[in-house]
N, C-alpha and C. Protein backbone atom coordinates (compact mmCIF):
# COMPACT_ATOMS: atom_id res chain seq x y z
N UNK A 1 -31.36 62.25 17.72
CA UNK A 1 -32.33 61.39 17.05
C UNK A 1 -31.62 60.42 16.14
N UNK A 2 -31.81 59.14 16.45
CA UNK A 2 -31.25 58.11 15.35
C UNK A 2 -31.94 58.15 14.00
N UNK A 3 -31.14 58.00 13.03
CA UNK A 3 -31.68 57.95 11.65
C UNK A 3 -32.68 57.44 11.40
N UNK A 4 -33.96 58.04 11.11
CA UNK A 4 -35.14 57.47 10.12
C UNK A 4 -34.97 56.58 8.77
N UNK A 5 -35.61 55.80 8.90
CA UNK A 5 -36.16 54.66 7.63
C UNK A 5 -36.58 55.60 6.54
N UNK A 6 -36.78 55.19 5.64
CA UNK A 6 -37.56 55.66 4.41
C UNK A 6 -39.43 55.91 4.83
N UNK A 7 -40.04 56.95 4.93
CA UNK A 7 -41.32 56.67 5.48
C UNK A 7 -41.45 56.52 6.52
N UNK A 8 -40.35 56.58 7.67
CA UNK A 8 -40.79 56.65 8.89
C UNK A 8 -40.77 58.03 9.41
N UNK A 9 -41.68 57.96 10.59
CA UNK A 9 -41.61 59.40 11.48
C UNK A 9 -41.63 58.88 12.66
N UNK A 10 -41.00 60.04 13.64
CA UNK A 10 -40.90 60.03 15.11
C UNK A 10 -41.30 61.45 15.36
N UNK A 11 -42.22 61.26 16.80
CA UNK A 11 -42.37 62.44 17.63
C UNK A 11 -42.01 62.65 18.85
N UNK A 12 -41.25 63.52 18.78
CA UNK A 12 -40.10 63.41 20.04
C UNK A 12 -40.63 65.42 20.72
N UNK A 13 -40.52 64.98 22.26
CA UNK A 13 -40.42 66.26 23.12
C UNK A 13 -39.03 66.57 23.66
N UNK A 14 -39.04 67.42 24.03
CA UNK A 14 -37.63 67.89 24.55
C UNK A 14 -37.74 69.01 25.88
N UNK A 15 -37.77 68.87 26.92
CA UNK A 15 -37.72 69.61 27.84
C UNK A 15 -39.25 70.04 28.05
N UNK A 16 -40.05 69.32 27.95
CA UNK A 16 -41.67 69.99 27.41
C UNK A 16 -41.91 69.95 29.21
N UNK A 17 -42.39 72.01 28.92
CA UNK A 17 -42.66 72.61 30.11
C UNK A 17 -44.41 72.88 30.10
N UNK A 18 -45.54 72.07 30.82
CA UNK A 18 -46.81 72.67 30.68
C UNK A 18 -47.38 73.88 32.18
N UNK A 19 -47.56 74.55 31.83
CA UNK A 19 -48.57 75.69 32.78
C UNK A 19 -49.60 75.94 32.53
N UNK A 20 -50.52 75.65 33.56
CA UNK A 20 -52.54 75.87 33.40
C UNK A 20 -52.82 76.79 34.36
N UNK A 21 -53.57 78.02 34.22
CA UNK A 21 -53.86 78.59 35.25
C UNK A 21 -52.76 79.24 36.18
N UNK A 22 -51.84 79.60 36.00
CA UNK A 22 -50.27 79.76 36.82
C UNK A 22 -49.99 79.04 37.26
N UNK A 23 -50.44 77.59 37.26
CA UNK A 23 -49.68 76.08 37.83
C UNK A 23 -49.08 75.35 37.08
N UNK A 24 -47.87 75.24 37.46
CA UNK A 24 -46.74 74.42 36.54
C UNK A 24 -46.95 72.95 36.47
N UNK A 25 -47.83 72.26 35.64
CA UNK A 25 -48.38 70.93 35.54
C UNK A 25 -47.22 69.97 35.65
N UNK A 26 -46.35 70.16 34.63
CA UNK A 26 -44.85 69.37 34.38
C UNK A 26 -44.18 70.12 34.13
N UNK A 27 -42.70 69.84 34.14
CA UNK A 27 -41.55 70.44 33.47
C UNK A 27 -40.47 69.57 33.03
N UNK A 28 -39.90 69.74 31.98
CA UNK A 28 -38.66 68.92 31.46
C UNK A 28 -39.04 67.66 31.09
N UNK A 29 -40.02 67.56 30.69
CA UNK A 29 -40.34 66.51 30.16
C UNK A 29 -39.72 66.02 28.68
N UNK A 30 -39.37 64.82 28.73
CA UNK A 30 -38.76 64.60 26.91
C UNK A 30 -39.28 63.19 26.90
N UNK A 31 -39.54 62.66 25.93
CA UNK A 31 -40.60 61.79 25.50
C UNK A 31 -39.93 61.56 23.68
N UNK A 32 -40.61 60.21 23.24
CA UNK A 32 -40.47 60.19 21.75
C UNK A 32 -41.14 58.67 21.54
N UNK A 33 -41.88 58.73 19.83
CA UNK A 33 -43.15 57.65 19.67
C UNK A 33 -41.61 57.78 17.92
N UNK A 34 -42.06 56.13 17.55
CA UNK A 34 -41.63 56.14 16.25
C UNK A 34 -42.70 55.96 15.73
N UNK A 35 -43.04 55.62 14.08
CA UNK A 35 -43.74 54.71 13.61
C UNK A 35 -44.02 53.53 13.65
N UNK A 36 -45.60 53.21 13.95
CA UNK A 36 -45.51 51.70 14.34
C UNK A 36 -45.81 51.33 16.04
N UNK A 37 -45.24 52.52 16.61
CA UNK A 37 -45.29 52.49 18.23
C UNK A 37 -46.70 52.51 18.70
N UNK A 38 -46.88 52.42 19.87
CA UNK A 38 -48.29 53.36 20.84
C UNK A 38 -47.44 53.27 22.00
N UNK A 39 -47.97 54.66 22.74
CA UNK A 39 -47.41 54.89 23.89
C UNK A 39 -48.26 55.37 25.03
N UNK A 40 -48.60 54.98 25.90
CA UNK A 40 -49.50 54.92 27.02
C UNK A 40 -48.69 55.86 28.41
N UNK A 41 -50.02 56.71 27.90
CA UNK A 41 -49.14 57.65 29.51
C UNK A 41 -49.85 57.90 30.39
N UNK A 42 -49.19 57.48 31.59
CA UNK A 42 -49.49 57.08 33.14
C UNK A 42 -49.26 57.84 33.68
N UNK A 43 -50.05 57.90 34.59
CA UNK A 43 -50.22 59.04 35.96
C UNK A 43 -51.22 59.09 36.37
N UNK A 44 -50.97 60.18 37.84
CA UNK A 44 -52.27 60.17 38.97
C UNK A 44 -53.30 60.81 37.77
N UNK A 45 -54.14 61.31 38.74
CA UNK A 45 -55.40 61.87 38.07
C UNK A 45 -54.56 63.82 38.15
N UNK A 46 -54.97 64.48 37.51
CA UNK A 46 -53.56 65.78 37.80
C UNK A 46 -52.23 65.90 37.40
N UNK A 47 -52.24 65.05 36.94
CA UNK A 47 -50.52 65.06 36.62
C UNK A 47 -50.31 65.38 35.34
N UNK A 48 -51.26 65.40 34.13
CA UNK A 48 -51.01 66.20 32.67
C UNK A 48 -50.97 65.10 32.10
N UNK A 49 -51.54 63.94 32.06
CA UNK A 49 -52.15 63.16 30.88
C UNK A 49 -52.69 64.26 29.63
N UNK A 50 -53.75 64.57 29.99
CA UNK A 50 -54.47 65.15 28.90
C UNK A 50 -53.93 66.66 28.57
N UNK A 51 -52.82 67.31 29.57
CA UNK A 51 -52.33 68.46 28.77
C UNK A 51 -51.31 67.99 27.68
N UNK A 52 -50.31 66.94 28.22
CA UNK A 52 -49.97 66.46 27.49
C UNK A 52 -50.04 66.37 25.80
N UNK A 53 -51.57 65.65 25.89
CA UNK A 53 -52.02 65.17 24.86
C UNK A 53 -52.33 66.75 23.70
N UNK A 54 -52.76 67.50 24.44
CA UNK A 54 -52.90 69.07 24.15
C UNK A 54 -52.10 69.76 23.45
N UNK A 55 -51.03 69.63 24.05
CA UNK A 55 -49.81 70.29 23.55
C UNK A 55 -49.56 69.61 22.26
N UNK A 56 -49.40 68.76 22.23
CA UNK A 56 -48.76 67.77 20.39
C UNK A 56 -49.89 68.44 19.41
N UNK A 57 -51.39 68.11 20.29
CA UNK A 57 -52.51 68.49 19.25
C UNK A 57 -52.38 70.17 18.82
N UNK A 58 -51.85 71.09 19.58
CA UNK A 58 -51.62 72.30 18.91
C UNK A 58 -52.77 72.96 20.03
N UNK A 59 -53.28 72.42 20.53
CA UNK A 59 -54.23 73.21 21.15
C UNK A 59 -53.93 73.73 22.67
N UNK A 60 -52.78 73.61 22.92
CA UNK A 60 -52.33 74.42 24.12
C UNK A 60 -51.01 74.88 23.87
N UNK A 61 -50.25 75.81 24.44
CA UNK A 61 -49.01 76.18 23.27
C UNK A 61 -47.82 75.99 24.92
N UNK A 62 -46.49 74.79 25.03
CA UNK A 62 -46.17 74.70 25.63
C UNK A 62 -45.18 75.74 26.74
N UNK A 63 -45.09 76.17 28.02
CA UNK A 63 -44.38 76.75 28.35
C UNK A 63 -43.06 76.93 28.39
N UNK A 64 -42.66 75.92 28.10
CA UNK A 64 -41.12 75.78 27.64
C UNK A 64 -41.03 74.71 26.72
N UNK A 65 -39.37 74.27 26.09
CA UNK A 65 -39.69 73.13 25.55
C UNK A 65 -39.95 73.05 23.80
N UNK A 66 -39.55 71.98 23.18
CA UNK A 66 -40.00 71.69 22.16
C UNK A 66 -40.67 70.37 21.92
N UNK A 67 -41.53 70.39 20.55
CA UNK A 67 -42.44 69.05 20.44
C UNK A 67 -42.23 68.98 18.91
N UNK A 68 -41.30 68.08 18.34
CA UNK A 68 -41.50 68.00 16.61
C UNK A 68 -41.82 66.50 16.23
N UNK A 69 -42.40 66.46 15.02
CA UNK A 69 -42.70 65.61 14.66
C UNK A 69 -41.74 65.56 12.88
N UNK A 70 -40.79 64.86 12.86
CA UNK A 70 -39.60 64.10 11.71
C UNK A 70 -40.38 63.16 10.77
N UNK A 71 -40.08 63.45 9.69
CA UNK A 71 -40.43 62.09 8.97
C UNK A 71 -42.17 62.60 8.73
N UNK A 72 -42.99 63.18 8.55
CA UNK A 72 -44.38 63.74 8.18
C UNK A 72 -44.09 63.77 7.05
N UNK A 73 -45.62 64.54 7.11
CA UNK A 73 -46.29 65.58 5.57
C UNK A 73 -45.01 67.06 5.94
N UNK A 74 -43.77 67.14 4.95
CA UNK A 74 -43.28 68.64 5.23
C UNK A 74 -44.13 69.78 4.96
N UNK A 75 -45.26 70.02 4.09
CA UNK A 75 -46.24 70.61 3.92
C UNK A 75 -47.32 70.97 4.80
N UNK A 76 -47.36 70.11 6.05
CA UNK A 76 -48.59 70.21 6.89
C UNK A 76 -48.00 69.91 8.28
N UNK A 77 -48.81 71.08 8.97
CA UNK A 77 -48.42 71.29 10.36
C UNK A 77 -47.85 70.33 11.21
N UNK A 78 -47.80 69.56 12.92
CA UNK A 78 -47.84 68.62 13.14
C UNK A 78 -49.37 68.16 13.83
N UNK A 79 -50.05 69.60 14.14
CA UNK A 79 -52.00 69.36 14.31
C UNK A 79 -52.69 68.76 13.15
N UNK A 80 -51.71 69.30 12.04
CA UNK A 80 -52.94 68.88 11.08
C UNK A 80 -52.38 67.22 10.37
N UNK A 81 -51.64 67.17 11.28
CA UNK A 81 -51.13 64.75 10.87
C UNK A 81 -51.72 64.43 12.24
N UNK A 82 -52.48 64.89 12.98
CA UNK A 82 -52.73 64.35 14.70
C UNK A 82 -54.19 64.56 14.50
N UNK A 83 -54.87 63.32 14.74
CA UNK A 83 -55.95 63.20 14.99
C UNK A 83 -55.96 63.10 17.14
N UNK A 84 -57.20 64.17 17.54
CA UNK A 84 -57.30 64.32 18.94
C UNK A 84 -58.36 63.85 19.05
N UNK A 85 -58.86 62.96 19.86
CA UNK A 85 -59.85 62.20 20.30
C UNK A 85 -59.57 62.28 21.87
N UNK A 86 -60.81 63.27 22.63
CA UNK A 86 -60.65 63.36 24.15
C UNK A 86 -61.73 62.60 24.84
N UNK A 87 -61.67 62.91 25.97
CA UNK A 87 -62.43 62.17 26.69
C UNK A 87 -63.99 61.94 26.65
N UNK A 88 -64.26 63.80 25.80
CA UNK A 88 -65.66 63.79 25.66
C UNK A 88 -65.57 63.58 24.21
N UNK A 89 -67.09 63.07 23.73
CA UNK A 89 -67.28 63.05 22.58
C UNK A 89 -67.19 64.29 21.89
N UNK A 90 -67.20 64.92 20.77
CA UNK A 90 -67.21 65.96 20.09
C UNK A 90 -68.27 65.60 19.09
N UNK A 91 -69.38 65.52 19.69
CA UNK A 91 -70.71 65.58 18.99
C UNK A 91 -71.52 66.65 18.80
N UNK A 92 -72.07 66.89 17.72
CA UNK A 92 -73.64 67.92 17.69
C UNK A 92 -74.75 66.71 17.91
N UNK A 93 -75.53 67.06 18.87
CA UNK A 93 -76.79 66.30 19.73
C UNK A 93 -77.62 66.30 18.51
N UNK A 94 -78.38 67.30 17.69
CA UNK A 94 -79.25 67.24 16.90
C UNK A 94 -79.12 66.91 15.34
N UNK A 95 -77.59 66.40 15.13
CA UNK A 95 -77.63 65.84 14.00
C UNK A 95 -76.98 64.07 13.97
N UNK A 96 -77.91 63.69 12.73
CA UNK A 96 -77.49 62.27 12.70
C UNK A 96 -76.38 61.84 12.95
N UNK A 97 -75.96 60.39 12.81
CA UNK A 97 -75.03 59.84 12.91
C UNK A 97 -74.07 59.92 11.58
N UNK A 98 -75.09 59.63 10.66
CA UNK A 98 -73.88 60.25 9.65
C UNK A 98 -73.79 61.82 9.40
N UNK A 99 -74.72 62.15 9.88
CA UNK A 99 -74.03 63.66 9.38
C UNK A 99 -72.79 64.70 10.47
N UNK A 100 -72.97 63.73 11.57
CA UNK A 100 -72.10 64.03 12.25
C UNK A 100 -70.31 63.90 11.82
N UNK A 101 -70.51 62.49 11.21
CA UNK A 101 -69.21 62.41 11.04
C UNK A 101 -68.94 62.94 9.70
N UNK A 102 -69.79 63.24 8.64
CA UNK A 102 -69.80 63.79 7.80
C UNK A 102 -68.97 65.45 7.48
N UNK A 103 -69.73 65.86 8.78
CA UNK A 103 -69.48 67.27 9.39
C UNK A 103 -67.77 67.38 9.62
N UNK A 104 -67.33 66.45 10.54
CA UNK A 104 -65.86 65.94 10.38
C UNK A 104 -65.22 65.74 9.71
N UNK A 105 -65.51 64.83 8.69
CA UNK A 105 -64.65 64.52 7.46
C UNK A 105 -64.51 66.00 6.91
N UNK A 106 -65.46 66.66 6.74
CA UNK A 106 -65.76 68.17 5.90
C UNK A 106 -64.80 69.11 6.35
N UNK A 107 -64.62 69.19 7.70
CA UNK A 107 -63.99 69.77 8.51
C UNK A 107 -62.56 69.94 8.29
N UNK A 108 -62.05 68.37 8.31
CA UNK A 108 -60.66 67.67 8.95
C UNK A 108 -59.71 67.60 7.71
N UNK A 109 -61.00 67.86 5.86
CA UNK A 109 -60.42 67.79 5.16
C UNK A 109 -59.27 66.75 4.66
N UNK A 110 -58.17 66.31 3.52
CA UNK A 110 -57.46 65.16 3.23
C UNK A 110 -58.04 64.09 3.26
N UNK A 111 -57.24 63.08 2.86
CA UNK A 111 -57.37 61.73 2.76
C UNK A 111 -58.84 61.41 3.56
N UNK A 112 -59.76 60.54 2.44
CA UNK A 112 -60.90 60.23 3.50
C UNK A 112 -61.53 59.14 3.27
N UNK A 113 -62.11 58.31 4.18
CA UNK A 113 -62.74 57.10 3.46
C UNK A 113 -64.76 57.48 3.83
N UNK A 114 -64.92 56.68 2.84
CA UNK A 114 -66.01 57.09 2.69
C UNK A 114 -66.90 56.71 4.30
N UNK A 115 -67.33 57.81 4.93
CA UNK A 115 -68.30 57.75 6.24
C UNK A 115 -69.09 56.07 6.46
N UNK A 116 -69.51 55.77 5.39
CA UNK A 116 -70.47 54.71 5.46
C UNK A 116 -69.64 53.59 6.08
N UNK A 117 -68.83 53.17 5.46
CA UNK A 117 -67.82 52.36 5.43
C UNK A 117 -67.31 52.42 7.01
N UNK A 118 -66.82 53.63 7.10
CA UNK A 118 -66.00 53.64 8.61
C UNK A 118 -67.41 52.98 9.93
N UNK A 119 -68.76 53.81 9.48
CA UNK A 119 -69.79 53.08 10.65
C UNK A 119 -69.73 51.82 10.61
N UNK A 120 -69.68 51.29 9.37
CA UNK A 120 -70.13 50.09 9.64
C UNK A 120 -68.95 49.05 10.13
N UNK A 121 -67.32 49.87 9.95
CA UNK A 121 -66.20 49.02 10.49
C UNK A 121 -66.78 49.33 12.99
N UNK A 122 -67.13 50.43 13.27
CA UNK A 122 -67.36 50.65 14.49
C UNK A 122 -68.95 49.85 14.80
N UNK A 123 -69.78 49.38 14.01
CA UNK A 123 -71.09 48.46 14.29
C UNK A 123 -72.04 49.91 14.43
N UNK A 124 -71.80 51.15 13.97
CA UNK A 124 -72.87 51.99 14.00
C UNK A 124 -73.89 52.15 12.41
N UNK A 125 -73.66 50.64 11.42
CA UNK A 125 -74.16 50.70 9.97
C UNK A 125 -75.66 50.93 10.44
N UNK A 126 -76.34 50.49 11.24
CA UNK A 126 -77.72 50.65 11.62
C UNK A 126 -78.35 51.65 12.16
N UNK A 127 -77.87 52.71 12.75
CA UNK A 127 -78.00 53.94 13.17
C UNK A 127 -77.85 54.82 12.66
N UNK A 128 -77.13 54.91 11.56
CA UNK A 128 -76.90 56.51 10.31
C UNK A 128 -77.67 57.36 10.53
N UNK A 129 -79.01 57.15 10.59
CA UNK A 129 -79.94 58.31 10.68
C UNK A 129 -80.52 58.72 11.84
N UNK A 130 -79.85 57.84 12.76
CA UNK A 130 -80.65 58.12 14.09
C UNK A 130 -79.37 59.56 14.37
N UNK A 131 -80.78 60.33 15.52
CA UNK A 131 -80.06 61.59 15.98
C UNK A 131 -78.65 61.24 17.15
N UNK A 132 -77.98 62.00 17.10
CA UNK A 132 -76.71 61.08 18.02
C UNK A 132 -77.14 61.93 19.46
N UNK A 133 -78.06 62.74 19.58
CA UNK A 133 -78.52 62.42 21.26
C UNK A 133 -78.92 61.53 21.76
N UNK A 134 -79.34 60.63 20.64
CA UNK A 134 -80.42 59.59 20.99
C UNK A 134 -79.25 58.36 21.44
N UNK A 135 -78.32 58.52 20.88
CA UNK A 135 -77.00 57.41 21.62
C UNK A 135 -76.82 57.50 22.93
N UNK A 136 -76.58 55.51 23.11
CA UNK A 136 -75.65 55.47 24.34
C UNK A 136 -74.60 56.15 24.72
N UNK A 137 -73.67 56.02 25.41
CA UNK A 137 -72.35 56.40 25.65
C UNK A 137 -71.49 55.72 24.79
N UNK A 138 -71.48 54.45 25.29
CA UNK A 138 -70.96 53.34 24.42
C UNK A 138 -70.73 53.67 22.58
N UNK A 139 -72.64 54.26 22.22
CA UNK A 139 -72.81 54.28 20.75
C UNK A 139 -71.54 55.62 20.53
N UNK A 140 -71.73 56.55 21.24
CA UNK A 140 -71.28 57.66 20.96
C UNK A 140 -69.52 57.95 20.40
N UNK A 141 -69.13 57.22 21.82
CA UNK A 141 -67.51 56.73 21.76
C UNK A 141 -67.38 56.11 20.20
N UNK A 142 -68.55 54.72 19.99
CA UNK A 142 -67.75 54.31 18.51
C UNK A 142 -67.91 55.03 17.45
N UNK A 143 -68.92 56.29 17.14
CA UNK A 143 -68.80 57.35 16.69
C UNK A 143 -67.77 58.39 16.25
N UNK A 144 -67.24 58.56 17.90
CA UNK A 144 -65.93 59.35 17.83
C UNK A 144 -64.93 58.93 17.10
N UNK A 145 -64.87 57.61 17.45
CA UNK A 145 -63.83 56.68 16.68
C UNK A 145 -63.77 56.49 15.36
N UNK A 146 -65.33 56.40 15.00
CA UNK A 146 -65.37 56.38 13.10
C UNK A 146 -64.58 57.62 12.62
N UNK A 147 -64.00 58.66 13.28
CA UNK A 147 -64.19 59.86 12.61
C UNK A 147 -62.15 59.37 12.44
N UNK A 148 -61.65 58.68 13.52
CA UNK A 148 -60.57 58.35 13.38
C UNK A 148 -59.81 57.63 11.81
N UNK A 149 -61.14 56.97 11.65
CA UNK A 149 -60.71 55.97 10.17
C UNK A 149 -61.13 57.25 9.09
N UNK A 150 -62.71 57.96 9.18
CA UNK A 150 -63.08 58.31 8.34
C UNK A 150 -61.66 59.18 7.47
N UNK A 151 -61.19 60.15 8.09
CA UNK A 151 -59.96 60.92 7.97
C UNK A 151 -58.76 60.27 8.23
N UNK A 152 -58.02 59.90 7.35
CA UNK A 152 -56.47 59.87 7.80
C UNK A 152 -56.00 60.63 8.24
N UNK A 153 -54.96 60.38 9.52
CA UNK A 153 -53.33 61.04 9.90
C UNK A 153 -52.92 60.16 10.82
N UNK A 154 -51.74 60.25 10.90
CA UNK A 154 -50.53 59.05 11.34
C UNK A 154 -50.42 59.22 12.39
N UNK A 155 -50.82 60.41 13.30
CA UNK A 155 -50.74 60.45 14.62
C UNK A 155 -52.23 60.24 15.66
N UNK A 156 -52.36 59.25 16.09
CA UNK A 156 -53.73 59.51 17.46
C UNK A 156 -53.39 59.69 18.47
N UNK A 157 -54.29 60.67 18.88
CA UNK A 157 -54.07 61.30 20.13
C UNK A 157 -55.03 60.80 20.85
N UNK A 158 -55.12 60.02 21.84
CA UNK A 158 -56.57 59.09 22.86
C UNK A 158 -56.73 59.49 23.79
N UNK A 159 -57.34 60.70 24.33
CA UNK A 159 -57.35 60.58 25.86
C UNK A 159 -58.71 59.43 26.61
N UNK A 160 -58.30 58.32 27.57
CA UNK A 160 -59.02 57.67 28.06
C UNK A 160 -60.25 56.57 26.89
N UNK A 161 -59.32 56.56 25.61
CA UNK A 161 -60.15 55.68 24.42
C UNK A 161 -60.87 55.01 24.31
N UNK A 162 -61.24 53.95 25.53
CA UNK A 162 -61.61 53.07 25.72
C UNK A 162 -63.22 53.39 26.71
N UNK A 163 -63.42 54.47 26.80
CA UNK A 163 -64.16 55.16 28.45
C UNK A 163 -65.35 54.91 27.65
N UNK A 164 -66.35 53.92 28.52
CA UNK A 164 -67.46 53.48 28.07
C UNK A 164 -67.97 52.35 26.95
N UNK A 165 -67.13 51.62 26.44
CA UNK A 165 -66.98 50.93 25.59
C UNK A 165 -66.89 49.46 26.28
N UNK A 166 -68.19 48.72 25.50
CA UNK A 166 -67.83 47.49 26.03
C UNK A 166 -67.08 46.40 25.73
N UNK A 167 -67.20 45.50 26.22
CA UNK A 167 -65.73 44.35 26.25
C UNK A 167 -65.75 44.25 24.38
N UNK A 168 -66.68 43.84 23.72
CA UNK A 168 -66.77 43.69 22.44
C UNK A 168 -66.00 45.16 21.05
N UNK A 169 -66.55 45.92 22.36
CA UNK A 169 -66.39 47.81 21.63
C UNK A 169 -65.09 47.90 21.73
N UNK A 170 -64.05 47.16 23.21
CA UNK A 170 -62.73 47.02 23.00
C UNK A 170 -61.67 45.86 22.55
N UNK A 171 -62.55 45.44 22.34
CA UNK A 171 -61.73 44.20 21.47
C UNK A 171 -62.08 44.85 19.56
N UNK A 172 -62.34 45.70 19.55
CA UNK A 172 -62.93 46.10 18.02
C UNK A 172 -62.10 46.76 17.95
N UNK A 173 -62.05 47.76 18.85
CA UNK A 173 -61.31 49.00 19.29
C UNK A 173 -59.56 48.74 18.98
N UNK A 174 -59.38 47.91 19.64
CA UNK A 174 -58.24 47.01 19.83
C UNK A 174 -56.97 46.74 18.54
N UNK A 175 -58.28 46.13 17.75
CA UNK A 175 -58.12 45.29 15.99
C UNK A 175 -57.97 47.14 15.78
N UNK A 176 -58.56 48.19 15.40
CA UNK A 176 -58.15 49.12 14.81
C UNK A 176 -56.74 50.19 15.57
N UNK A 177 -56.87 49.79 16.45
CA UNK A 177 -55.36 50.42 16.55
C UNK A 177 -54.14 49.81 16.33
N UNK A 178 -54.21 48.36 16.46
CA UNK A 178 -53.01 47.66 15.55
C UNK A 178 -53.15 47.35 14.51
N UNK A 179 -54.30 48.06 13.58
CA UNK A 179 -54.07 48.27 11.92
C UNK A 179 -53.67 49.31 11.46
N UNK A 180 -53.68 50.14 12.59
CA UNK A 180 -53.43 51.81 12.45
C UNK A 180 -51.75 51.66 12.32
N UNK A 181 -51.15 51.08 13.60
CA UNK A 181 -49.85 50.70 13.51
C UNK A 181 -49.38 50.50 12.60
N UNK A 182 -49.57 48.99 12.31
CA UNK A 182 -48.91 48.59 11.35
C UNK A 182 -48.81 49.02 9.51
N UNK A 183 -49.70 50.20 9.77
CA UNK A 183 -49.71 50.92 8.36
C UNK A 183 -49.08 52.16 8.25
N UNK A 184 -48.39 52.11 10.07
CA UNK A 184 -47.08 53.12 10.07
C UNK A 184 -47.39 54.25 10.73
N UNK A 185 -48.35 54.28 11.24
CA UNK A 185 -49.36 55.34 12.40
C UNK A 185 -48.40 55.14 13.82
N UNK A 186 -48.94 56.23 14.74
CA UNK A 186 -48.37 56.08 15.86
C UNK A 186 -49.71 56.92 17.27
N UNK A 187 -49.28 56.12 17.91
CA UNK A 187 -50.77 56.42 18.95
C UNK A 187 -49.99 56.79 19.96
N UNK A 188 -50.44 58.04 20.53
CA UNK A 188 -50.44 58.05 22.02
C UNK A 188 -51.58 58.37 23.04
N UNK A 189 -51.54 57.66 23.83
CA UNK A 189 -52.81 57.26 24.60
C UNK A 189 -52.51 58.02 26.12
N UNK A 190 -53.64 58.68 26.59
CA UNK A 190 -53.31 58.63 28.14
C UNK A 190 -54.24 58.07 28.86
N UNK A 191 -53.98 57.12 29.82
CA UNK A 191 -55.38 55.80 30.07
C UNK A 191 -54.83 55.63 31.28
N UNK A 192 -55.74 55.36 32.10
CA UNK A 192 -55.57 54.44 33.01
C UNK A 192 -55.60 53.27 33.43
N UNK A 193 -56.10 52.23 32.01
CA UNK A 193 -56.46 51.08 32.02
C UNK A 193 -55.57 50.50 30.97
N UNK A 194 -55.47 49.15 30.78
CA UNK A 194 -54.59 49.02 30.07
C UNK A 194 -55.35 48.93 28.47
N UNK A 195 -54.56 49.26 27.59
CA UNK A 195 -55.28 49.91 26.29
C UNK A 195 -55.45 48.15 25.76
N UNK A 196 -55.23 47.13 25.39
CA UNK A 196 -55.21 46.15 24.92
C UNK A 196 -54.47 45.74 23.85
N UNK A 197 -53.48 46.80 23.34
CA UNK A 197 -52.38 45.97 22.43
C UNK A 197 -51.13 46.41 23.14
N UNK A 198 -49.94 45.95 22.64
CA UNK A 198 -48.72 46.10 22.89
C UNK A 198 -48.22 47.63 22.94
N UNK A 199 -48.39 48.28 24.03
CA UNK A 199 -47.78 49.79 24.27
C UNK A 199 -46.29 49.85 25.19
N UNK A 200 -45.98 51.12 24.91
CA UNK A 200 -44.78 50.95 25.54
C UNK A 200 -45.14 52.52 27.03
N UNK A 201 -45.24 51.91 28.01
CA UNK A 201 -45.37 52.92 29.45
C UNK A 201 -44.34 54.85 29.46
N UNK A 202 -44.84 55.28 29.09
CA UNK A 202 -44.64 56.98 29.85
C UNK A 202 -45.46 57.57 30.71
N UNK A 203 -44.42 57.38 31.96
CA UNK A 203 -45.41 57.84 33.46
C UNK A 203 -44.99 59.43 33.65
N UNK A 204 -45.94 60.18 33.71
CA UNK A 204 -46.10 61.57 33.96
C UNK A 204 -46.30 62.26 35.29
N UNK A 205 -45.16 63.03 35.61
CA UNK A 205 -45.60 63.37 37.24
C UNK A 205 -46.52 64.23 37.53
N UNK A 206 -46.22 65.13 38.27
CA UNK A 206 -47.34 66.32 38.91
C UNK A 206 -48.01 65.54 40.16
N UNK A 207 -48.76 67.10 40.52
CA UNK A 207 -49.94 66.60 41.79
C UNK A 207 -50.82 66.51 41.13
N UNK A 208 -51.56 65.62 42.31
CA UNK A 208 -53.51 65.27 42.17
C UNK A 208 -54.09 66.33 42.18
């Protein structure tokens, strides 16, 4: 690893081995994001995009292999600097819009900006009280996303970020991940489309 800046971090893999079910998804995988980066990872549909994304988040524990993250909070895990945002929303149907993300912030604990604020940066200021079953897809996604600002951490984790969001929802979308950057955050994305700012390509093998 080349020397870190003052305030910078890198997350680097090393031989990262995943297994689902007794199927060896990848193996030997090594990978690394600095601060400031986003990194977009490619592959078929099967190939461990989203275990990938799993493994950094803490929520799958790798079969071989290491995953560290340099330059953090030394106090706090590397799950708890990684915000995971998957494909599905992580909504409760019967509560509002703000109390949903409310519920999150409560949750996710640290650094937080106030809920109101984050809806109204995603265009959900008019909906607060509406029930979030009652959302589009579209509404729902920029939901998920408020919960990204509401809580700080330097790492996003995106699987498919953009899924359902329209041209406007990703050009919004867009503006907040290169503010995320440039305030020293680091994204990794697994997409199949192209995310809309400046990423740098990690293609992931496996079968379909």
């Amino acid at each position: 690893m080349s020397e870190l800046k003052r305030g910078e971090m890198q997350l680097s893999g090393h031989g990262v081995t995943c297994v689902r079910g007794g199927r060896q998804v990848f193996a030997g995988l090594d990978f690394a994001a600095i601060s400031g980066e986003a990194v977009a990872v490619m592959g078929r549909n099967g190939s461990g995009k989203t275990s990938l994304l799993r493994l950094i988040a803490g929520l799958l524990v790798p079969a071989g292999g290491t995953i560290v993250l340099d330059g953090g909070d030394a106090e706090m895990t590397l799950p708890e600097q990684c915000h995971y945002l998957g494909h599905r929303d992580a909504l409760k149907p019967a509560l509002s819009v703000s109390e949903n993300l409310t519920f999150w912030a409560d949750f996710l604990g640290g650094e937080r900006l106030e809920p109101a604020e984050s809806l109204a940066t995603v265009g959900l200021d008019h909906a607060t009280h509406l029930p979030a079953g009652f959302l589009s897809a579209g509404q729902r996604r920029r939901l998920s996303l408020a919960r990204l600002l509401t809580v700080r951490r330097p790492v996003w984790l995106l699987d498919e970020p953009t899924n359902a969001l329209d041209v406007a929802g990703q050009d919004m979308f867009a503006g907040l991940m290169r503010q995320h950057l440039s305030r020293g955050g680091m994204i990794i994305a697994a997409t199949h489309a192209p995310l809309g700012i400046e990423s740098r390509e990690l293609r992931i093998g496996g079968v379909a």
